[in-house]
C-alpha atoms as a PDB file:
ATOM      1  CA  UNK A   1      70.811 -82.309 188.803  1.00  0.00           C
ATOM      2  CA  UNK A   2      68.401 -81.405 190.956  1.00  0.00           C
ATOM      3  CA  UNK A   3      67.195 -82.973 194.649  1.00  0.00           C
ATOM      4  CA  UNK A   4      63.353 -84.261 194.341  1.00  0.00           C
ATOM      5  CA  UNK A   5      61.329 -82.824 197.342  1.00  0.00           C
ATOM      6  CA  UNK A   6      58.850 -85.356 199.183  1.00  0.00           C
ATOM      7  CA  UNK A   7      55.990 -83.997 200.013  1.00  0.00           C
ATOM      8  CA  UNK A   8      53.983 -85.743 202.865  1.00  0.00           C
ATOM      9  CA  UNK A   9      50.766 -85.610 204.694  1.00  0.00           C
ATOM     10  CA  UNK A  10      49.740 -86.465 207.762  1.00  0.00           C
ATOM     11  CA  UNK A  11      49.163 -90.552 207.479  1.00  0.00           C
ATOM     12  CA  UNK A  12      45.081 -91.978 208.170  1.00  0.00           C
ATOM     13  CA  UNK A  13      44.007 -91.971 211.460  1.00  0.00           C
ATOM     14  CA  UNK A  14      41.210 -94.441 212.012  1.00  0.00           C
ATOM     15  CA  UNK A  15      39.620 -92.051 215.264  1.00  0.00           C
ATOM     16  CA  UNK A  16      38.747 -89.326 211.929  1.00  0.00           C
ATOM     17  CA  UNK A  17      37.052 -91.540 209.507  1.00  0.00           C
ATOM     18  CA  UNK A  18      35.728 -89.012 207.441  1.00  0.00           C
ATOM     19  CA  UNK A  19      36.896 -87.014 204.746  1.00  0.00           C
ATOM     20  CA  UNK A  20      36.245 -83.707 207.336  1.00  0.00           C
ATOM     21  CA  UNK A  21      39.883 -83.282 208.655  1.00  0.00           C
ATOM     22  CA  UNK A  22      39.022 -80.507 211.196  1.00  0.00           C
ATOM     23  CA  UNK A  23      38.793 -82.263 214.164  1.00  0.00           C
ATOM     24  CA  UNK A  24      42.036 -84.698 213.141  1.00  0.00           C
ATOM     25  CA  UNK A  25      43.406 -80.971 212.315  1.00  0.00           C
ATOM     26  CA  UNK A  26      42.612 -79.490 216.428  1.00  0.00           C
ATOM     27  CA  UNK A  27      43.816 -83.268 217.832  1.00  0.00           C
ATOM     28  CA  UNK A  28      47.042 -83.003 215.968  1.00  0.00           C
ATOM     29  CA  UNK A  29      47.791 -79.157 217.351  1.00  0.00           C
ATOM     30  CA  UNK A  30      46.967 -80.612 220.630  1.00  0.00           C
ATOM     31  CA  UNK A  31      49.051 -83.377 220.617  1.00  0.00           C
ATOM     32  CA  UNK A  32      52.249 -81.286 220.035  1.00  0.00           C
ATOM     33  CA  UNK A  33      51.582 -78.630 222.197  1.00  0.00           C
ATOM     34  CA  UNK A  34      51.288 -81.692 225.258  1.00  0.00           C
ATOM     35  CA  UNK A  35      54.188 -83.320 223.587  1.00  0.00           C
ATOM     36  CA  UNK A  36      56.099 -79.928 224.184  1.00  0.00           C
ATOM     37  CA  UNK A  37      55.087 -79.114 227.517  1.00  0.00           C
ATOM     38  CA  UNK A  38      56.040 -82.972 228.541  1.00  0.00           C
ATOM     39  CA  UNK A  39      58.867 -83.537 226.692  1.00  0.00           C
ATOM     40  CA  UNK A  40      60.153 -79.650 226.290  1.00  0.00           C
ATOM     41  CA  UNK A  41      60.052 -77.139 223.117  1.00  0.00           C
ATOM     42  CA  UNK A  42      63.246 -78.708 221.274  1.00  0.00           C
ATOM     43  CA  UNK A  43      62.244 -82.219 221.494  1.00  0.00           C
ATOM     44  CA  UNK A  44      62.148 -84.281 218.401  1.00  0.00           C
ATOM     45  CA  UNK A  45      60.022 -86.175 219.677  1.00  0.00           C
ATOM     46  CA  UNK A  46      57.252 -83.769 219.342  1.00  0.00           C
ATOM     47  CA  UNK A  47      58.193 -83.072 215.538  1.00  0.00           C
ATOM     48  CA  UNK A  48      55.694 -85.338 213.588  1.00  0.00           C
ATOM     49  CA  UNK A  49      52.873 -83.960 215.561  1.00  0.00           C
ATOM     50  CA  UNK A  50      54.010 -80.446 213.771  1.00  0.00           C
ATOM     51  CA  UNK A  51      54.166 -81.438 210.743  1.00  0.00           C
ATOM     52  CA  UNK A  52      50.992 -82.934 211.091  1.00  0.00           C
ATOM     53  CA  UNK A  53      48.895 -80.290 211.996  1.00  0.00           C
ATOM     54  CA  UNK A  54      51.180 -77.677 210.082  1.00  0.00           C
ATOM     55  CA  UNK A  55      49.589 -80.235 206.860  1.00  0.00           C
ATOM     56  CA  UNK A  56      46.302 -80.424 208.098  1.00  0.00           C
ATOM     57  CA  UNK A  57      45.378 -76.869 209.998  1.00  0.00           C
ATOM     58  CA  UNK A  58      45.004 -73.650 207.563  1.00  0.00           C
ATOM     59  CA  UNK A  59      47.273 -71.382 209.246  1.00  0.00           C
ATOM     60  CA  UNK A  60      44.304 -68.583 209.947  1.00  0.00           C
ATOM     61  CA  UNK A  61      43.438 -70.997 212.645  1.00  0.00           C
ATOM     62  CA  UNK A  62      46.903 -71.943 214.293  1.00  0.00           C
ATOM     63  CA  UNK A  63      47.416 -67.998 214.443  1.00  0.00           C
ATOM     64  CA  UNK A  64      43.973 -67.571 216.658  1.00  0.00           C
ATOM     65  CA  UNK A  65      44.885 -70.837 218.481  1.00  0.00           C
ATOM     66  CA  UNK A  66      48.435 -69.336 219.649  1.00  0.00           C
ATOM     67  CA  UNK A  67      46.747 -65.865 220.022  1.00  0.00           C
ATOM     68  CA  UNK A  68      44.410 -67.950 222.128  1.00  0.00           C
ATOM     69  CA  UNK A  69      46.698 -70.035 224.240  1.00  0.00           C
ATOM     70  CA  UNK A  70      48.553 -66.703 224.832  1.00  0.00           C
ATOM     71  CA  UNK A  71      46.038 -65.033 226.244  1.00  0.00           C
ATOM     72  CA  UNK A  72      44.768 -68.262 227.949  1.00  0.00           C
ATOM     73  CA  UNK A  73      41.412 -68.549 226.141  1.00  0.00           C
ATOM     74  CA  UNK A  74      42.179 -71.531 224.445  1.00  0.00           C
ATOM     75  CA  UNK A  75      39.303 -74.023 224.319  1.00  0.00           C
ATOM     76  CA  UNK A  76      41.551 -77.426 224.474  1.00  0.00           C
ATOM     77  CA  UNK A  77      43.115 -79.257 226.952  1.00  0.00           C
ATOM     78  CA  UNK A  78      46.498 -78.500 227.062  1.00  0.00           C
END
């Protein structure tokens, strides 16, 4: 017998009413990046924001955001 996988998304956020997710997509990367530097890079804590943008974000963009923080031309505050 096989386990059934649940897939979730990230739930409704009323501050992103419409059906464009890309700014819910950069305020959920934000959010866990400030969760981790507050709270540290193991905290679980900071593990729903992750899977929130990790289900929201195509991953072309978190590449150039980490590339960006990196290199410390990222546009957000962090």
């Amino acid at each position: 017998m096989e386990d059934e996988i649940e897939l979730k998304t990230a739930p409704a956020d009323f501050r992103f009413p419409t059906t464009n997710q890309t700014r819910h997509c950069f305020t959920r990367y934000i959010e866990f990046h400030r969760c981790t530097t507050a709270k540290g890079e193991n905290s679980s804590d900071c593990e729903r924001f992750a899977k929130y943008y990790r289900a929201l974000c195509p991953g072309e963009w978190v590449d150039k955001w980490n590339e960006q923080r990196e290199t410390g031309t990222f546009p957000g505050p962090l």
